[in-house]
C-alpha atoms as a PDB file:
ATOM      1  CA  UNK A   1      57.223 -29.219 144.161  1.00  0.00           C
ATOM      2  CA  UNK A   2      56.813 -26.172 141.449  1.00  0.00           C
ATOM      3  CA  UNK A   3      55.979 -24.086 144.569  1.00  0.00           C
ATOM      4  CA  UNK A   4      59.236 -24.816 146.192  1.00  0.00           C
ATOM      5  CA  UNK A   5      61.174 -24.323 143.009  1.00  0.00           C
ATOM      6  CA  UNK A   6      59.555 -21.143 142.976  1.00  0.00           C
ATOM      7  CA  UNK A   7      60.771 -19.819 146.437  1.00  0.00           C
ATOM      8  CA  UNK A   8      64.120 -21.134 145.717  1.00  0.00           C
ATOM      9  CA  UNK A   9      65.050 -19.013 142.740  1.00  0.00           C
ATOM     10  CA  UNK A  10      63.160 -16.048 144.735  1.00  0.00           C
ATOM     11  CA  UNK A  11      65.873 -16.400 147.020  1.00  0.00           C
ATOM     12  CA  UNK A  12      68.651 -17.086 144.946  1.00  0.00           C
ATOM     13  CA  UNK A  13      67.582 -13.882 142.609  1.00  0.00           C
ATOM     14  CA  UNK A  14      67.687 -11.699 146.323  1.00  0.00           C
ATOM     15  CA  UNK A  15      70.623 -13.259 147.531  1.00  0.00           C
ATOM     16  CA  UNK A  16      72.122 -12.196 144.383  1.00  0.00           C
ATOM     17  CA  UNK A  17      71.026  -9.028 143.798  1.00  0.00           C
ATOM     18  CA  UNK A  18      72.238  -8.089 147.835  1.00  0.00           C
ATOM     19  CA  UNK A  19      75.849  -9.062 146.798  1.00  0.00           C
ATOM     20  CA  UNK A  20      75.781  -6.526 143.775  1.00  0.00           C
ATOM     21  CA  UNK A  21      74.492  -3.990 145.873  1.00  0.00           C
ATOM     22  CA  UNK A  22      77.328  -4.309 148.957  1.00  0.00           C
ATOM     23  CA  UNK A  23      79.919  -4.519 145.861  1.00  0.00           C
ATOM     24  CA  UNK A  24      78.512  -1.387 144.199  1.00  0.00           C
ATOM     25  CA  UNK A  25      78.540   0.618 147.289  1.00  0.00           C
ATOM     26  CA  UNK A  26      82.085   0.830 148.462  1.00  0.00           C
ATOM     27  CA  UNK A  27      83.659   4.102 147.704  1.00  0.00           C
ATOM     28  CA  UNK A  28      87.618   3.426 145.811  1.00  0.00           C
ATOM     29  CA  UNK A  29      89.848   5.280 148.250  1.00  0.00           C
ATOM     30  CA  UNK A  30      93.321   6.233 146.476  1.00  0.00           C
ATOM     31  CA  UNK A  31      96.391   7.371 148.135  1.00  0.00           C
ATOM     32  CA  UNK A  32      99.236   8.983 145.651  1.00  0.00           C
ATOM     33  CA  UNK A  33     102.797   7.964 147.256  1.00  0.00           C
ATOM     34  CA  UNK A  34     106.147   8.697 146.105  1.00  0.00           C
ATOM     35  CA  UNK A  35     108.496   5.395 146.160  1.00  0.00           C
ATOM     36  CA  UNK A  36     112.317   6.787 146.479  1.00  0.00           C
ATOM     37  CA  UNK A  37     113.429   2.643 146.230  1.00  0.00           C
ATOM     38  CA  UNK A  38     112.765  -0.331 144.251  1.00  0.00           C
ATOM     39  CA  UNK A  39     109.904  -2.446 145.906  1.00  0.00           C
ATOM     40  CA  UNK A  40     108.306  -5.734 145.560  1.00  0.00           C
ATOM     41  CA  UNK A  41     104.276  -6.341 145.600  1.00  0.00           C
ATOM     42  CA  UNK A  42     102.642  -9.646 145.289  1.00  0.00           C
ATOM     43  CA  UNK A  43     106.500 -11.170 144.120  1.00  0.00           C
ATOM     44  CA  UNK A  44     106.994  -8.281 141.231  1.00  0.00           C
ATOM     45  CA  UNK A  45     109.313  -5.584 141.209  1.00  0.00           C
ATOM     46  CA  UNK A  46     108.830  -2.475 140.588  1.00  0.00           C
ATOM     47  CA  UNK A  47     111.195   0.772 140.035  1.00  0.00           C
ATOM     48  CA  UNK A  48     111.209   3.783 142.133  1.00  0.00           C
ATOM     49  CA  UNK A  49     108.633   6.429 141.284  1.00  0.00           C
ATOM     50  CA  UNK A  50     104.807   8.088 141.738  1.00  0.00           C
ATOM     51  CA  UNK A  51     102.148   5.280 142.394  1.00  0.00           C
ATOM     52  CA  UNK A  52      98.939   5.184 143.100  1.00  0.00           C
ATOM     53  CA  UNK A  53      97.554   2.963 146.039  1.00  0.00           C
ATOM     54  CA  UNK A  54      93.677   1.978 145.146  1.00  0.00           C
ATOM     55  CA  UNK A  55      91.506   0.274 148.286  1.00  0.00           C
ATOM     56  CA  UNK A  56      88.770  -1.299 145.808  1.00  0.00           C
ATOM     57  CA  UNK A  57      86.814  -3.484 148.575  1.00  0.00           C
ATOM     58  CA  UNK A  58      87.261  -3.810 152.157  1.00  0.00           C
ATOM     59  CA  UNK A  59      90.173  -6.717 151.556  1.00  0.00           C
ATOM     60  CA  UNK A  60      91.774  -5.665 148.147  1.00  0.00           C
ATOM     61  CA  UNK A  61      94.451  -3.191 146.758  1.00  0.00           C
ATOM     62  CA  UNK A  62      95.320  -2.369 143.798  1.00  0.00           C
ATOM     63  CA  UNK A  63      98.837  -0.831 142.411  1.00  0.00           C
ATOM     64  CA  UNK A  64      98.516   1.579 139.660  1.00  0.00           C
ATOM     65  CA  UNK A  65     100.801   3.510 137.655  1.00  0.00           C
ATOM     66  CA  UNK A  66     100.804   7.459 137.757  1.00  0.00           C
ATOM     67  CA  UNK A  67      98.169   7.404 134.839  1.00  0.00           C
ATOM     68  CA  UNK A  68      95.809   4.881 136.725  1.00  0.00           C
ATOM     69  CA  UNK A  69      96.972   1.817 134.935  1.00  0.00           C
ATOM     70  CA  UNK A  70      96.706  -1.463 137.481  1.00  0.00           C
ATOM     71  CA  UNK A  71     100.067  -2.638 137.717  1.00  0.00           C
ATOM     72  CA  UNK A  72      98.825  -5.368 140.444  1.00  0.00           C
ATOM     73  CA  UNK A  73      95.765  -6.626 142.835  1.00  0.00           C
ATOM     74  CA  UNK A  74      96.300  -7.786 145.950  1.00  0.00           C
ATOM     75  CA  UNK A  75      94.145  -9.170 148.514  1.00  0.00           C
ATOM     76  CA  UNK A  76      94.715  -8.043 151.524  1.00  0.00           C
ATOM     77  CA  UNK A  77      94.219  -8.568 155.417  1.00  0.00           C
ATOM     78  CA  UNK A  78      92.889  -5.692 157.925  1.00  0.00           C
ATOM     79  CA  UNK A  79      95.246  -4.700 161.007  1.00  0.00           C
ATOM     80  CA  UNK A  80      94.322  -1.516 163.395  1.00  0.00           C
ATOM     81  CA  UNK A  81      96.125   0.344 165.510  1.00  0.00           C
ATOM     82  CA  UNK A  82      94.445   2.702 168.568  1.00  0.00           C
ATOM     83  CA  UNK A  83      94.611   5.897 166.227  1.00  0.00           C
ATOM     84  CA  UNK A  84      95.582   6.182 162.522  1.00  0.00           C
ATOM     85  CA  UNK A  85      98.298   8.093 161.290  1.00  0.00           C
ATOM     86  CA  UNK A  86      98.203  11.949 160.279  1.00  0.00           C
ATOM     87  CA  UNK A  87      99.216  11.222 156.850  1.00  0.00           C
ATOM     88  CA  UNK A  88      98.599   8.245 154.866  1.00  0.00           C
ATOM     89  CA  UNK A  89     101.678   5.638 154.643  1.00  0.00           C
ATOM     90  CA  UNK A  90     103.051   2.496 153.446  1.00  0.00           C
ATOM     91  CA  UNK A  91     105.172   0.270 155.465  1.00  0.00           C
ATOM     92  CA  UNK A  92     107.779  -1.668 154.048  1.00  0.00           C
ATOM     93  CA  UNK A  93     109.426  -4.799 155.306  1.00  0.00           C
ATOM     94  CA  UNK A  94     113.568  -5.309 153.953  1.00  0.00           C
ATOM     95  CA  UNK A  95     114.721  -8.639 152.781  1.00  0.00           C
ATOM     96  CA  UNK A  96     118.328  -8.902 151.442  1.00  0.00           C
ATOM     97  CA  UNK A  97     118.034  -5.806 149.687  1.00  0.00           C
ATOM     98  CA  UNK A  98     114.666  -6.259 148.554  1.00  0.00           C
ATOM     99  CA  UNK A  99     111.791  -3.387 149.798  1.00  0.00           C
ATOM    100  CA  UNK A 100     108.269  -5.547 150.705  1.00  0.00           C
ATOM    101  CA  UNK A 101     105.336  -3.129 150.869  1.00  0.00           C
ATOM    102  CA  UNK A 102     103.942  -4.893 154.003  1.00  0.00           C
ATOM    103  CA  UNK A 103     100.725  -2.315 155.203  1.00  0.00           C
ATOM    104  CA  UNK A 104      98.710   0.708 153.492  1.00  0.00           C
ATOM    105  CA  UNK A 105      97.431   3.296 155.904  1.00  0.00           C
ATOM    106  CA  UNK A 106      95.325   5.861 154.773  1.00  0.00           C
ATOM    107  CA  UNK A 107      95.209   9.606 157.176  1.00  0.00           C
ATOM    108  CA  UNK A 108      93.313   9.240 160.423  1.00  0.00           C
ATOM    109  CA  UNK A 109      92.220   5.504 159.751  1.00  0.00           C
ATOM    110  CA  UNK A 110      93.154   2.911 163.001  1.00  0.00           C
ATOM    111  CA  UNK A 111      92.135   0.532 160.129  1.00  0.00           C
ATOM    112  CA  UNK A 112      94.955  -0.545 157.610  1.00  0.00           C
ATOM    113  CA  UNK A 113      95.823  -3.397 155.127  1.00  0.00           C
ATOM    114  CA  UNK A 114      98.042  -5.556 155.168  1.00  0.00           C
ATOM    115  CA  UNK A 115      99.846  -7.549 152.727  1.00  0.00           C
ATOM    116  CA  UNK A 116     100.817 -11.239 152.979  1.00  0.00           C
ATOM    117  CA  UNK A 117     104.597 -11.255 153.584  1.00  0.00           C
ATOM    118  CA  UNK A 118     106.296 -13.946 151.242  1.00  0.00           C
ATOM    119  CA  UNK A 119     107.692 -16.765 153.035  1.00  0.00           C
ATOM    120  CA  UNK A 120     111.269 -16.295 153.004  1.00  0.00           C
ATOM    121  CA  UNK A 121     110.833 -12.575 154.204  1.00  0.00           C
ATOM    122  CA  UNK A 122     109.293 -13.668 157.160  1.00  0.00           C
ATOM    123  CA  UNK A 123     111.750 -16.586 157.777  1.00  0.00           C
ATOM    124  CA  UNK A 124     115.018 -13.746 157.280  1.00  0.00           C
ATOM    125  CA  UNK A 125     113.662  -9.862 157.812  1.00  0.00           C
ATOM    126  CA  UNK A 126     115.263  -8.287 160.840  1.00  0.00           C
ATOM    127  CA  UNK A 127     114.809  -4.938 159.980  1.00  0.00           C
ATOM    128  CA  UNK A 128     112.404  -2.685 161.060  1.00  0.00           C
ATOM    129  CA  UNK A 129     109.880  -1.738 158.573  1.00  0.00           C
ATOM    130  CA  UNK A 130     110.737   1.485 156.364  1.00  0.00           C
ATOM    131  CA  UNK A 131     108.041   4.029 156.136  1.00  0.00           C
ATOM    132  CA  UNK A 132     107.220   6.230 153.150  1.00  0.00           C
ATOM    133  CA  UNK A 133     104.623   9.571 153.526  1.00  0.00           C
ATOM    134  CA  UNK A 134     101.937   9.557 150.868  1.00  0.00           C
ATOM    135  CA  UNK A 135      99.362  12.285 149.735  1.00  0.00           C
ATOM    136  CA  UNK A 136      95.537  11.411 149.740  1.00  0.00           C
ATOM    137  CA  UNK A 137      93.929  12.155 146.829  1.00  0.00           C
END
């Protein structure tokens, strides 16, 4: 019985060790972007001005201010395309005057993230999604 005990926190001290190890090695990609409109994230609004978009993990975001401050987190779900865009971009989805960011695409990636839409956006938005240009970084 001490034997098995033994080989069960072996495996639980690897197990957990491998999970630190894929968490440490994913490279933060940021994206600088210039918002010329008020937008919503995660159900907060923020004003017009210079953010920065941080991919922390393969499924999270993070909003920051232009000093690096996180404004927000996000979780996030993957969508592709056949080829990524030149230029990094956010997409944003209109609601009754509201700006959604909806997807984050970063230059030449067919791999982008997408935010959950809140429920009555995707019960009443009609309008195609609004694009903004940002600068890697």
């Amino acid at each position: 019985m001490r034997q098995i005990g033994g080989w069960l926190t072996l495996l639980l001290f690897t197990v957990l060790s491998f999970n630190g190890l894929s968490s440490a090695q994913y490279a933060v990609r940021i994206v600088r972007v210039d918002v010329p409109f008020e937008f919503n994230v995660a159900g907060k609004d923020f004003p017009a001005g210079t953010y920065l978009i941080a991919r922390t993990g393969a499924n999270r975001l993070e909003l920051r201010d232009a000093r690096g401050r996180v404004l927000e987190t996000v979780v996030t779900n993957q969508t592709q395309q056949l080829n990524g865009p030149a230029n990094a971009k956010l997409l944003f989805k209109f609601n009754g005057g509201t700006h959604v960011l909806s997807q984050v695409w970063e230059a030449n990636d067919p791999i982008g993230q997408e935010l959950p839409v809140p429920r009555t956006l995707s019960l009443y938005a009609s309008r195609k999604p609004a694009p903004v240009q940002a600068a890697g970084r």
